[in-house]
N, C-alpha and C. Protein backbone atom coordinates (compact mmCIF):
# COMPACT_ATOMS: atom_id res chain seq x y z
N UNK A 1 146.13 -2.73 -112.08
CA UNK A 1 146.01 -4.16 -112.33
C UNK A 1 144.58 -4.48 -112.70
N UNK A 2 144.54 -5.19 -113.33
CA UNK A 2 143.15 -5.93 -114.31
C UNK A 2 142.06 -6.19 -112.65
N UNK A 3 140.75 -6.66 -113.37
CA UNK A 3 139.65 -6.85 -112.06
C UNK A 3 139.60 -8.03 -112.42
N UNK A 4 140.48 -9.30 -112.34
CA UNK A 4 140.17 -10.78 -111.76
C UNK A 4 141.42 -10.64 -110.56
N UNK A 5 142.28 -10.15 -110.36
CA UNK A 5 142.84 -9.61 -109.42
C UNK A 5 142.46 -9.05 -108.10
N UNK A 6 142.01 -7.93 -108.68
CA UNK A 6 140.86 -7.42 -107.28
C UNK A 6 139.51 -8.20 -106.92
N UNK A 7 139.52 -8.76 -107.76
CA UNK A 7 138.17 -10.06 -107.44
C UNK A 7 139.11 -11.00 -106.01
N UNK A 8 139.58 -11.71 -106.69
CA UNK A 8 140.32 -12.59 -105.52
C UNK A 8 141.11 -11.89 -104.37
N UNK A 9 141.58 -10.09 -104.31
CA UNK A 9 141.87 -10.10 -103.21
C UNK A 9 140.72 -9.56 -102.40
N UNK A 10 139.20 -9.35 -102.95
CA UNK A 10 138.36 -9.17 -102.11
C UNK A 10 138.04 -10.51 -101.63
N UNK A 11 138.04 -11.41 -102.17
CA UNK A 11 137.62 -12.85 -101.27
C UNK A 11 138.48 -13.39 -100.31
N UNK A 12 139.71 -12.79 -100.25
CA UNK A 12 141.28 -13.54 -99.55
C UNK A 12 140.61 -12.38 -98.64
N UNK A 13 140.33 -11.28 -98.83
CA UNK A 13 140.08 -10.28 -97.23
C UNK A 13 138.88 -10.40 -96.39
N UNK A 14 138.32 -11.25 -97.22
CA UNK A 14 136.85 -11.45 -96.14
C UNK A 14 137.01 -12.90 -96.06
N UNK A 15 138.11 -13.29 -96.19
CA UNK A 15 138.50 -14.71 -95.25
C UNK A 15 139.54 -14.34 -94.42
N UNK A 16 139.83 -13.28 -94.38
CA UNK A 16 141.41 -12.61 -93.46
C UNK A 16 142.12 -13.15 -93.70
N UNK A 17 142.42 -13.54 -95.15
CA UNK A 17 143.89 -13.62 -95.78
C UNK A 17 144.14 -12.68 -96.11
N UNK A 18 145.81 -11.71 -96.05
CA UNK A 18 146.57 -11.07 -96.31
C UNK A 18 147.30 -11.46 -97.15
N UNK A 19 147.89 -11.13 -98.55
CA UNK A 19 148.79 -11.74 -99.03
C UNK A 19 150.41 -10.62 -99.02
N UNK A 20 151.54 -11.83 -98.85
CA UNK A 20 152.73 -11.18 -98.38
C UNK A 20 153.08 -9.97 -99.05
N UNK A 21 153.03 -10.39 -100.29
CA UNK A 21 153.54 -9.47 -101.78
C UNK A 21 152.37 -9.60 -102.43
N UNK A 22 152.60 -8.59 -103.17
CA UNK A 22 151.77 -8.45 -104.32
C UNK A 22 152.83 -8.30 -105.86
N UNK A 23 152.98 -8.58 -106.77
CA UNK A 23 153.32 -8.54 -107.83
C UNK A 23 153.03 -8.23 -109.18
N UNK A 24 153.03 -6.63 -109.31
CA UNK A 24 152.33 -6.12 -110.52
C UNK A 24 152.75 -4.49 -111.04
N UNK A 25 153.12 -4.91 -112.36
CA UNK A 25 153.57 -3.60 -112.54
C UNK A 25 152.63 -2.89 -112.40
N UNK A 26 151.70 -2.68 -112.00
CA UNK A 26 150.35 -1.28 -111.59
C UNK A 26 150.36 -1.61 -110.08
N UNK A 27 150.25 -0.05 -109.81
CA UNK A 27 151.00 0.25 -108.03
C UNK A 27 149.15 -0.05 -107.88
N UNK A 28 148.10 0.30 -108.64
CA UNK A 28 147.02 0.77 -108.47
C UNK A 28 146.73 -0.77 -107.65
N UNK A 29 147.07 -1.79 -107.65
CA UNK A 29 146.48 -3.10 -107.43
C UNK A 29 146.58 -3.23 -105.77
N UNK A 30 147.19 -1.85 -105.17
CA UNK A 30 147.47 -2.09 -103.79
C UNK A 30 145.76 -1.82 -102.96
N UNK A 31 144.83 -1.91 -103.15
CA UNK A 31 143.42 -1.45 -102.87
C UNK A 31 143.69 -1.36 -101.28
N UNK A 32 142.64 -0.76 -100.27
CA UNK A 32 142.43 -0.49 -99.18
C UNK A 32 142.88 -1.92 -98.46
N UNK A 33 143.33 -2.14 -97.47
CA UNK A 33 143.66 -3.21 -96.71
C UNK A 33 144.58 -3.71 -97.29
N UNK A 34 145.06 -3.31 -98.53
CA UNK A 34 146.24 -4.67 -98.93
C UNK A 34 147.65 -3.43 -98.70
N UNK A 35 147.62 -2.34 -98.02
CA UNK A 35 148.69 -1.39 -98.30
C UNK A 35 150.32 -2.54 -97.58
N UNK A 36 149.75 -3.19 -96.74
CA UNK A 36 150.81 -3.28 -95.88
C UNK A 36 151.52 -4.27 -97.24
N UNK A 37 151.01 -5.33 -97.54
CA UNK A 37 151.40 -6.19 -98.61
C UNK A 37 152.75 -4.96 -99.04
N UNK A 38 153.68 -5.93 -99.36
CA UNK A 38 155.21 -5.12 -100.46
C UNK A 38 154.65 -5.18 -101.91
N UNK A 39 154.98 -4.31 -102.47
CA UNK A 39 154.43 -4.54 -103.79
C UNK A 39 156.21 -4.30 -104.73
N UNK A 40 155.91 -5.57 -105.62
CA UNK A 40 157.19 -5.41 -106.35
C UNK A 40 156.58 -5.25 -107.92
N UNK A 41 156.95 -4.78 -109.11
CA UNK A 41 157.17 -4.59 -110.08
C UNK A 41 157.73 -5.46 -111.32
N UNK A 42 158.51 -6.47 -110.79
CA UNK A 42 159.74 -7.28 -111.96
C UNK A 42 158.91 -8.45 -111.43
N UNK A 43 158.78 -9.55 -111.76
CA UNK A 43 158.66 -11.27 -111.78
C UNK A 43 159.50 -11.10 -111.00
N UNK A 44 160.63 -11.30 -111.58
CA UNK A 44 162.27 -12.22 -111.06
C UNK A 44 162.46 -11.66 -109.53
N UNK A 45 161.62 -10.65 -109.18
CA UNK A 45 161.76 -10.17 -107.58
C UNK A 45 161.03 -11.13 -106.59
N UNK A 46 160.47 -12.44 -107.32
CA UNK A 46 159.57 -13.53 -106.71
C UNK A 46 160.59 -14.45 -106.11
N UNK A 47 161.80 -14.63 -106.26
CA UNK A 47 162.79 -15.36 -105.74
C UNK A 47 163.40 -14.92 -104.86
N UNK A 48 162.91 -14.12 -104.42
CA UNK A 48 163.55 -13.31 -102.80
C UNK A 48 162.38 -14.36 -101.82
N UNK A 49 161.56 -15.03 -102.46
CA UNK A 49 160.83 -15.98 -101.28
C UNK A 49 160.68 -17.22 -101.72
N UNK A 50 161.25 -17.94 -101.09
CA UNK A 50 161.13 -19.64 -101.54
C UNK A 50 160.08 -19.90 -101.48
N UNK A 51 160.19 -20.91 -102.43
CA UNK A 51 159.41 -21.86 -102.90
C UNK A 51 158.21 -22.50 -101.85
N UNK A 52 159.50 -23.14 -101.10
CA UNK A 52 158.95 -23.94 -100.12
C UNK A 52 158.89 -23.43 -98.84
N UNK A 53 158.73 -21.86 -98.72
CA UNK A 53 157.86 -21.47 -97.81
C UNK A 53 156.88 -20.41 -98.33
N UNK A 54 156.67 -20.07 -99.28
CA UNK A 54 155.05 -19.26 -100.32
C UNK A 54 154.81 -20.29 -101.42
N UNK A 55 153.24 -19.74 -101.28
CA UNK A 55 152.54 -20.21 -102.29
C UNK A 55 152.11 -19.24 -103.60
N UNK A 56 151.55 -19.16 -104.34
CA UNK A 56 151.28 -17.65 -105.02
C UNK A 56 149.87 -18.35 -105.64
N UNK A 57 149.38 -16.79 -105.80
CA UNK A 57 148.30 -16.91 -106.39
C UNK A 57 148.01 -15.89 -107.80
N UNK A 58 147.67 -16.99 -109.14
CA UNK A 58 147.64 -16.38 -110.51
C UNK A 58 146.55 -15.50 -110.40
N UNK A 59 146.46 -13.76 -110.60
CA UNK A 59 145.88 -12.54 -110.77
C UNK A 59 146.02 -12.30 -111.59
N UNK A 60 146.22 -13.04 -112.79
CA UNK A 60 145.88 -13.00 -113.95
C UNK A 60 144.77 -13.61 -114.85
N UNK A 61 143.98 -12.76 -115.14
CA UNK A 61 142.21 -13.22 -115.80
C UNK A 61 142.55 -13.91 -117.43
N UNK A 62 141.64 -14.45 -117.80
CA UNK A 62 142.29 -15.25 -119.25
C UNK A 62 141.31 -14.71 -120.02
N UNK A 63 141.63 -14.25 -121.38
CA UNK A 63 140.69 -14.39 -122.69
C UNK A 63 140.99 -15.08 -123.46
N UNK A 64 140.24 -15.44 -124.34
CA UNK A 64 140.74 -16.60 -125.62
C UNK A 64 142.08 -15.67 -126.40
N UNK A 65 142.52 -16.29 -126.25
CA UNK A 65 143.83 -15.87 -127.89
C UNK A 65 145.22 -15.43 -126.77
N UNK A 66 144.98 -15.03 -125.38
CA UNK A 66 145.90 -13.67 -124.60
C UNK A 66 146.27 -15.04 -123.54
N UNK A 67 147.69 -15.60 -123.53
CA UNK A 67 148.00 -16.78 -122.89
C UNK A 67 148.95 -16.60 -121.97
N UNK A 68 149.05 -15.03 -121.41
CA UNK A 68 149.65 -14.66 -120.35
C UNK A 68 149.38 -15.49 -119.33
N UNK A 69 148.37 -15.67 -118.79
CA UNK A 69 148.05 -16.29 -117.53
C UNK A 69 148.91 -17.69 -117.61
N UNK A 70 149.06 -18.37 -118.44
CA UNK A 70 149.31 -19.52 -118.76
C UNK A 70 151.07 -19.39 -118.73
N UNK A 71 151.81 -18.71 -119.26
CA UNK A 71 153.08 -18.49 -119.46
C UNK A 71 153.72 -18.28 -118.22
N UNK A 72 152.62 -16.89 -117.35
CA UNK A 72 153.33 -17.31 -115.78
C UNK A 72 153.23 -18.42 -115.05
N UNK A 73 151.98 -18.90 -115.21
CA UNK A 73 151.70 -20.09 -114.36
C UNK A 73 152.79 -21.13 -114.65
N UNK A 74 153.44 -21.33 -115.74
CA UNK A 74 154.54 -22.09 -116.03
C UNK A 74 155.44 -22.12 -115.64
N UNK A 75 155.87 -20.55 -115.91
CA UNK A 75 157.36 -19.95 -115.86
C UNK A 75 157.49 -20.35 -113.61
N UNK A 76 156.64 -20.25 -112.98
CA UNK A 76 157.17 -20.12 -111.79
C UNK A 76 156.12 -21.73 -111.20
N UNK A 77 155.91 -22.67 -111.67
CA UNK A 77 155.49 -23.88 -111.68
C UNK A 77 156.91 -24.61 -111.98
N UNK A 78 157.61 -24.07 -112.93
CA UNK A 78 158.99 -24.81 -113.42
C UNK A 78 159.75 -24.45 -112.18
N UNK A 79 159.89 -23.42 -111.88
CA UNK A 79 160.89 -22.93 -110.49
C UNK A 79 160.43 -23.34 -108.97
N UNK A 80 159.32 -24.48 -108.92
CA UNK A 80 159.27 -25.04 -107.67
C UNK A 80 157.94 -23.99 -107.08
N UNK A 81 157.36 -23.18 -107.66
CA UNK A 81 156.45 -22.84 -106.63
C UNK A 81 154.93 -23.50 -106.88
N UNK A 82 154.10 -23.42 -106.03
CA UNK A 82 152.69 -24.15 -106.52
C UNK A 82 151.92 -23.11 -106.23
N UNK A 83 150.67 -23.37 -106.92
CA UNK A 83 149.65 -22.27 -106.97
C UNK A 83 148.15 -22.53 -105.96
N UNK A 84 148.24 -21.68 -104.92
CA UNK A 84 147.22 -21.98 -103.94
C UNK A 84 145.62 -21.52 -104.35
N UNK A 85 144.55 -22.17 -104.36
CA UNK A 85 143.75 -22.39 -104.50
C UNK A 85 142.26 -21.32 -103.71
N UNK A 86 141.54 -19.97 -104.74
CA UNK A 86 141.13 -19.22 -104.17
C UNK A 86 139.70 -19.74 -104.13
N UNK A 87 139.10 -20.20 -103.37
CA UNK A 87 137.04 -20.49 -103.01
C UNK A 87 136.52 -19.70 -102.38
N UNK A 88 135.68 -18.74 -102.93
CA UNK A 88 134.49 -18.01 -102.25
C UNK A 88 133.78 -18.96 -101.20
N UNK A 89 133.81 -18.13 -100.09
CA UNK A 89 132.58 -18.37 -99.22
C UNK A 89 131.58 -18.36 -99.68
N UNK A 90 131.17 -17.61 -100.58
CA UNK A 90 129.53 -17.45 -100.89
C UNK A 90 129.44 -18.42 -101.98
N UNK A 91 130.57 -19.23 -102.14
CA UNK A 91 129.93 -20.26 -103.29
C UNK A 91 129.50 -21.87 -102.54
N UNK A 92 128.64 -22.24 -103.64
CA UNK A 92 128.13 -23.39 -103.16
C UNK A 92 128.97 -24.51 -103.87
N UNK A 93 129.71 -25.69 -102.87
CA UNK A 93 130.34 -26.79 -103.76
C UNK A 93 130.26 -27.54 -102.93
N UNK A 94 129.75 -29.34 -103.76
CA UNK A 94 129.13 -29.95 -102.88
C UNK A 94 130.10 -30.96 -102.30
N UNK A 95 129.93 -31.37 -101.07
CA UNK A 95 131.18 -32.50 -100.67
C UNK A 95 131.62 -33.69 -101.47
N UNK A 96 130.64 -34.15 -102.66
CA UNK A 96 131.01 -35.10 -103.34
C UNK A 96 131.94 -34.77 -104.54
N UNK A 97 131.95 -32.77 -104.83
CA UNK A 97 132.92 -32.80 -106.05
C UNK A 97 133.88 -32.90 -105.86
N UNK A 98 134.82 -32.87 -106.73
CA UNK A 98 136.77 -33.23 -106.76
C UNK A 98 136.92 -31.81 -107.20
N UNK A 99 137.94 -31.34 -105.91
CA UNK A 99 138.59 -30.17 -106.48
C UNK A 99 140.11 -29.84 -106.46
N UNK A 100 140.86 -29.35 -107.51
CA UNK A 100 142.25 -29.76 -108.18
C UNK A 100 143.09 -28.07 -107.28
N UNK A 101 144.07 -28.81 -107.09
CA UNK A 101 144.93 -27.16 -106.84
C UNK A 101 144.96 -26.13 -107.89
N UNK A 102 145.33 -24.84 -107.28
CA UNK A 102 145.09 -23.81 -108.15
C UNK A 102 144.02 -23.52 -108.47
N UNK A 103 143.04 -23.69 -108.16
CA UNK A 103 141.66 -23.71 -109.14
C UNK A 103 141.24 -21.96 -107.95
N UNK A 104 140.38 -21.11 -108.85
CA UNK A 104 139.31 -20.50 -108.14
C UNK A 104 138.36 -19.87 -108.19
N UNK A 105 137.69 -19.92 -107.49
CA UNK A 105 135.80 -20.38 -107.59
C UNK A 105 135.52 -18.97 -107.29
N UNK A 106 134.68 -18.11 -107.53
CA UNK A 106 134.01 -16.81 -107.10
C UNK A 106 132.23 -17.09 -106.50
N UNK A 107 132.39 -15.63 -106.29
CA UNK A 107 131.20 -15.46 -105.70
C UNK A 107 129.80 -15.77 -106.50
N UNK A 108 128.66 -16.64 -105.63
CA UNK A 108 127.91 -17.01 -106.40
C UNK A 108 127.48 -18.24 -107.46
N UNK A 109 128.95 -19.38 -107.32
CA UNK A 109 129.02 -20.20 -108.36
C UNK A 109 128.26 -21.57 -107.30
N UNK A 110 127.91 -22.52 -108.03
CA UNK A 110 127.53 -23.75 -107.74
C UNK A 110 128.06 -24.61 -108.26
N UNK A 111 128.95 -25.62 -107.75
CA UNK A 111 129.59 -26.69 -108.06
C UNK A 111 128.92 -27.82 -107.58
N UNK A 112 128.18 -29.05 -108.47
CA UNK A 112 126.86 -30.09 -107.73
C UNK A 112 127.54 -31.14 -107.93
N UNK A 113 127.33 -32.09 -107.20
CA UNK A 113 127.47 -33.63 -106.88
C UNK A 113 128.31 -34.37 -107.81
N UNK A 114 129.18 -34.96 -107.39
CA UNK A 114 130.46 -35.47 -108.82
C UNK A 114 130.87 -34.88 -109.51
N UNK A 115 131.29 -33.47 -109.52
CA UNK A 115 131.79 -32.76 -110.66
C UNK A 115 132.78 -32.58 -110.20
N UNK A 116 134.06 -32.42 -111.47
CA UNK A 116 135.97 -32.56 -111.12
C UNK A 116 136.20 -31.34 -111.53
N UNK A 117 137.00 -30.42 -110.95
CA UNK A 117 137.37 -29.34 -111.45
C UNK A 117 139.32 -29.65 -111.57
N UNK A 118 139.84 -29.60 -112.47
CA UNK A 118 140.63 -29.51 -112.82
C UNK A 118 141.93 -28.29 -112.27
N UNK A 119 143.24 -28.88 -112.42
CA UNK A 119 143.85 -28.08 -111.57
C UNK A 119 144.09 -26.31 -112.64
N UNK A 120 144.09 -25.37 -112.14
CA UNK A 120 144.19 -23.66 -112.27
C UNK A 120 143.11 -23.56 -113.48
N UNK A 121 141.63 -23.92 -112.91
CA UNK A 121 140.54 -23.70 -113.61
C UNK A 121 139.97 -22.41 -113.19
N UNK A 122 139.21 -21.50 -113.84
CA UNK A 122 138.60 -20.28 -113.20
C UNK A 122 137.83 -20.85 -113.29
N UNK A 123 136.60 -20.22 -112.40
CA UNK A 123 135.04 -20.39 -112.43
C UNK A 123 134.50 -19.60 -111.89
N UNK A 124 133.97 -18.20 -113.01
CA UNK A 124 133.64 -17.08 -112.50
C UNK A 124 132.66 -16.42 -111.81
N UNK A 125 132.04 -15.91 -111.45
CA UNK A 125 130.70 -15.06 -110.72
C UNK A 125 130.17 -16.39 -111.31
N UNK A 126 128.94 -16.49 -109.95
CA UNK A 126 127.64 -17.11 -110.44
C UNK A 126 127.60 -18.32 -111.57
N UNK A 127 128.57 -18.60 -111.86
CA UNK A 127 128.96 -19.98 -113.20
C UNK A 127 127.86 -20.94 -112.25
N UNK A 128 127.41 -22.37 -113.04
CA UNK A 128 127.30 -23.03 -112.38
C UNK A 128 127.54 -24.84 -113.14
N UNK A 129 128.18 -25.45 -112.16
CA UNK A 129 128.74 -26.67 -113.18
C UNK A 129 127.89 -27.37 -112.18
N UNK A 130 127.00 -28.33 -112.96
CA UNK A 130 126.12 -29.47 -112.76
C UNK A 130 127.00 -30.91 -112.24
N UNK A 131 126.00 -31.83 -112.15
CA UNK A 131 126.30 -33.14 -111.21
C UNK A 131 127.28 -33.43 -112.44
N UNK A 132 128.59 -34.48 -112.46
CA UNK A 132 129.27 -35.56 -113.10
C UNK A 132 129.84 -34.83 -114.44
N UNK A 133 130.06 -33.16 -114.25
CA UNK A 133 130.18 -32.79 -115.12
C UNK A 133 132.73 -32.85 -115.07
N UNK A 134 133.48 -32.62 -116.14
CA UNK A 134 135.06 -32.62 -116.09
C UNK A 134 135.21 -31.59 -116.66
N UNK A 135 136.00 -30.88 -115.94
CA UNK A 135 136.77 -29.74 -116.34
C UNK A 135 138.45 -30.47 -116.47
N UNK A 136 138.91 -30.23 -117.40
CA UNK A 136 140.26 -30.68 -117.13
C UNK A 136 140.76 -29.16 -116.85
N UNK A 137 142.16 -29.65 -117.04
CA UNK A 137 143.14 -28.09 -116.16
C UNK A 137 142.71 -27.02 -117.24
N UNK A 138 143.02 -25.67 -116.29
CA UNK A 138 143.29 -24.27 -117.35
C UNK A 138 142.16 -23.77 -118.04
N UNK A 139 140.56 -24.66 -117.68
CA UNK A 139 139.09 -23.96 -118.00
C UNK A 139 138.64 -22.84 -117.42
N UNK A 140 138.45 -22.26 -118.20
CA UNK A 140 137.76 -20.55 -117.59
C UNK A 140 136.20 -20.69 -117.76
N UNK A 141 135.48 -20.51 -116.94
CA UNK A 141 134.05 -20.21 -117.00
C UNK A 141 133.49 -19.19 -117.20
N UNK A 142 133.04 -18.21 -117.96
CA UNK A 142 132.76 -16.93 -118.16
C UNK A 142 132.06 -16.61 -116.51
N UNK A 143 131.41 -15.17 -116.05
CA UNK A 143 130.70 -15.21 -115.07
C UNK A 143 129.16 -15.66 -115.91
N UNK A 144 128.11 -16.16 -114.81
CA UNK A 144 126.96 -16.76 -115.43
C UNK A 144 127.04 -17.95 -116.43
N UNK A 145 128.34 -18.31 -116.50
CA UNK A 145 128.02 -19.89 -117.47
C UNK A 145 127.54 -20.76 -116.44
N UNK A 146 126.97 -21.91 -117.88
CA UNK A 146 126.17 -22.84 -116.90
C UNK A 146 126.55 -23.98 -118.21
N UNK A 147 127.22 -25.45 -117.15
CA UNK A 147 127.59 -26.28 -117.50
C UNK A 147 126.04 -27.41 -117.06
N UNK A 148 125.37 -27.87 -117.90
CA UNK A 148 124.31 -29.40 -117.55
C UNK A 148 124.92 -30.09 -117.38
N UNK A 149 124.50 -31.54 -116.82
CA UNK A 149 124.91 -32.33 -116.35
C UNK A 149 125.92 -33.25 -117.22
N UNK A 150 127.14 -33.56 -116.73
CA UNK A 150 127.99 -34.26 -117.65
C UNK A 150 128.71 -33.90 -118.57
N UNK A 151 129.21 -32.89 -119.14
CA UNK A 151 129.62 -31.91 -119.93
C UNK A 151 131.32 -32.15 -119.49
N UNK A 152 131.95 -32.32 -120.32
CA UNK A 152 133.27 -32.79 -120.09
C UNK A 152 134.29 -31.09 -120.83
N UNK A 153 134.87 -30.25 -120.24
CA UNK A 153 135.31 -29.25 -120.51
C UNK A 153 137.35 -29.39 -120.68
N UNK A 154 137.56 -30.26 -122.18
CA UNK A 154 139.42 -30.35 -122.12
C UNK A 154 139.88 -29.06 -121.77
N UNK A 155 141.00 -29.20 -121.69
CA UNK A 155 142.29 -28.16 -121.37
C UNK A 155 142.16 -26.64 -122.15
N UNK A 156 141.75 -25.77 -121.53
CA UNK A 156 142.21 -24.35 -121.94
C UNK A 156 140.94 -24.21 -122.90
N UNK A 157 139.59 -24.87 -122.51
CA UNK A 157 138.53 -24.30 -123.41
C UNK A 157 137.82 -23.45 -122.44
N UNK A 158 136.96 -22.67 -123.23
CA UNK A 158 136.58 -21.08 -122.43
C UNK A 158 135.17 -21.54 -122.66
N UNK A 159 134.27 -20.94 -122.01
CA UNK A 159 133.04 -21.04 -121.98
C UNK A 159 132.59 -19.25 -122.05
N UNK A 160 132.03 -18.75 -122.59
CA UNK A 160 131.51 -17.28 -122.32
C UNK A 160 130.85 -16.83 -121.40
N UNK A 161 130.42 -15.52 -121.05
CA UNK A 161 129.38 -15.24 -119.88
C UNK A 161 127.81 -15.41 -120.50
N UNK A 162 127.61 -15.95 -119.62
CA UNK A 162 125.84 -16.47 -120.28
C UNK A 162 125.33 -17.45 -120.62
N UNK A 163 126.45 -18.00 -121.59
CA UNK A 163 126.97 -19.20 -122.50
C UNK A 163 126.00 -20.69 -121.30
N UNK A 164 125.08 -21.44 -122.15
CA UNK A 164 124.70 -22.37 -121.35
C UNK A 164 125.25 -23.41 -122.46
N UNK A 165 125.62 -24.65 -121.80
CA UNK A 165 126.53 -25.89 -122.74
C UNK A 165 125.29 -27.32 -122.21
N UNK A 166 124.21 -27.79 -123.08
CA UNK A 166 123.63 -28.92 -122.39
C UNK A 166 124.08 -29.91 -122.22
N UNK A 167 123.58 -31.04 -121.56
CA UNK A 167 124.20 -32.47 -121.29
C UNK A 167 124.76 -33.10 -122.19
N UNK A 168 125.72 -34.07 -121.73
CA UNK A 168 126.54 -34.98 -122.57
C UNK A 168 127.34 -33.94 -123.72
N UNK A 169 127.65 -33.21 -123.22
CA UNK A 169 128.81 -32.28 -124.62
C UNK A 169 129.60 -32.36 -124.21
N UNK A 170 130.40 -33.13 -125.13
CA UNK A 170 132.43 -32.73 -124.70
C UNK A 170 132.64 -31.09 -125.68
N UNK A 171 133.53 -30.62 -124.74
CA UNK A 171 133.95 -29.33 -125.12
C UNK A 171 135.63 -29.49 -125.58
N UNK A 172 135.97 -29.35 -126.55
CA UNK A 172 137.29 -29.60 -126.91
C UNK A 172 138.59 -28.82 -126.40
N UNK A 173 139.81 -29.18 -126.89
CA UNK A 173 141.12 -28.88 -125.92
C UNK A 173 141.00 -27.16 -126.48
N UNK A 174 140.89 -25.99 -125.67
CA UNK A 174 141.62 -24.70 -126.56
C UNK A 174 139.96 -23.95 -127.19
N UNK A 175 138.54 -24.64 -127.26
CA UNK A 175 137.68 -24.26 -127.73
C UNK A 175 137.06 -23.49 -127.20
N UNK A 176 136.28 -22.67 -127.90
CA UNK A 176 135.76 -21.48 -127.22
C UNK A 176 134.18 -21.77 -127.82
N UNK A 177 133.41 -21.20 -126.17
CA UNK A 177 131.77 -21.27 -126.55
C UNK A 177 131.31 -19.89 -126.28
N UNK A 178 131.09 -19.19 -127.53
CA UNK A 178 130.74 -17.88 -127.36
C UNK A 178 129.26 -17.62 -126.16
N UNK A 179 129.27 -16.41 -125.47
CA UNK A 179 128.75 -16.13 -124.92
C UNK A 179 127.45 -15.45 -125.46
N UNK A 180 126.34 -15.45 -124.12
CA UNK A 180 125.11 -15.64 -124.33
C UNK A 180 124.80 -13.76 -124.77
N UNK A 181 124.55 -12.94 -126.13
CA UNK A 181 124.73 -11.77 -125.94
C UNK A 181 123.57 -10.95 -125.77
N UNK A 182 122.78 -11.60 -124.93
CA UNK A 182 121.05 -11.08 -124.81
C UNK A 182 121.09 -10.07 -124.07
């Protein structure tokens, strides 16, 4: 299984979350501590647990153009399940921002004063989104992006790793801000 996967189940284990199942055709995604987890293979083996007693969490990383992440998040959003929400401990987010379900934050990021994160937004290593800045849903932050203050980010636009966006920029629905390649 891909490494935005093993990203979030190293942060779910150093909060001593266990997750029930795991779901992935690569057995490899079972890492140290997660053996006990069941690991299934098919999607459709996700309906052996209701709805309304699991939550799941998308281990699927996004690139521009590859809208997998997006297709599951649908496909089992339509069937009643909701998507629980992964935050690093080691990240900084301040009590005044708004933060949306599904969303999750990694190690190293800073989220400052009035900023909305939108619901199943990534926001990768070390990103950092400034005061009064909008993410609407489905924004990916490269690791090391850096949003200035006020920066309004629509639906399903990507930011790169490195990638700095200054104040007052709206970022459009689906747009991509290439990354910083120094």
């Amino acid at each position: 299984a891909g490494g935005h996967a093993r990203v979030l189940l190293d942060i779910l284990a150093r909060q001593g979350t266990r997750p029930v199942a795991i779901f992935s055709p690569d057995r490899d995604i079972l890492l140290p501590g997660f053996s006990a987890a069941e690991h299934f293979q098919h999607d459709a083996q996700i309906e052996q647990f209701p709805p309304e007693q699991f939550r799941l969490i998308n281990g699927i990383g996004y690139l521009p153009g590859n809208a997998i992440r997006f297709s599951i998040q649908k496909k089992f959003s339509d069937l009643g399940y909701e998507f629980a929400s992964v935050i690093s401990d080691r990240a900084f987010i301040s009590p005044h921002a708004k933060l949306a379900s599904g969303i999750q934050i990694m190690d190293g990021c800073i989220v400052n004063h009035s900023a909305s994160i939108g619901p199943h937004c990534v926001i990768n290593t070390a990103a950092v989104i400034e005061h009064d800045c909008k993410l609407d849903s489905d924004v990916m932050l490269s690791p090391a992006a850096v949003l200035c203050g006020n920066v309004h980010c629509k639906t399903r636009s990507f930011i790169g790793a490195g990638a700095t966006v200054i104040q007052n920029v709206m970022i459009g629905v689906g747009a991509q801000v290439a990354a910083d390649r120094h």
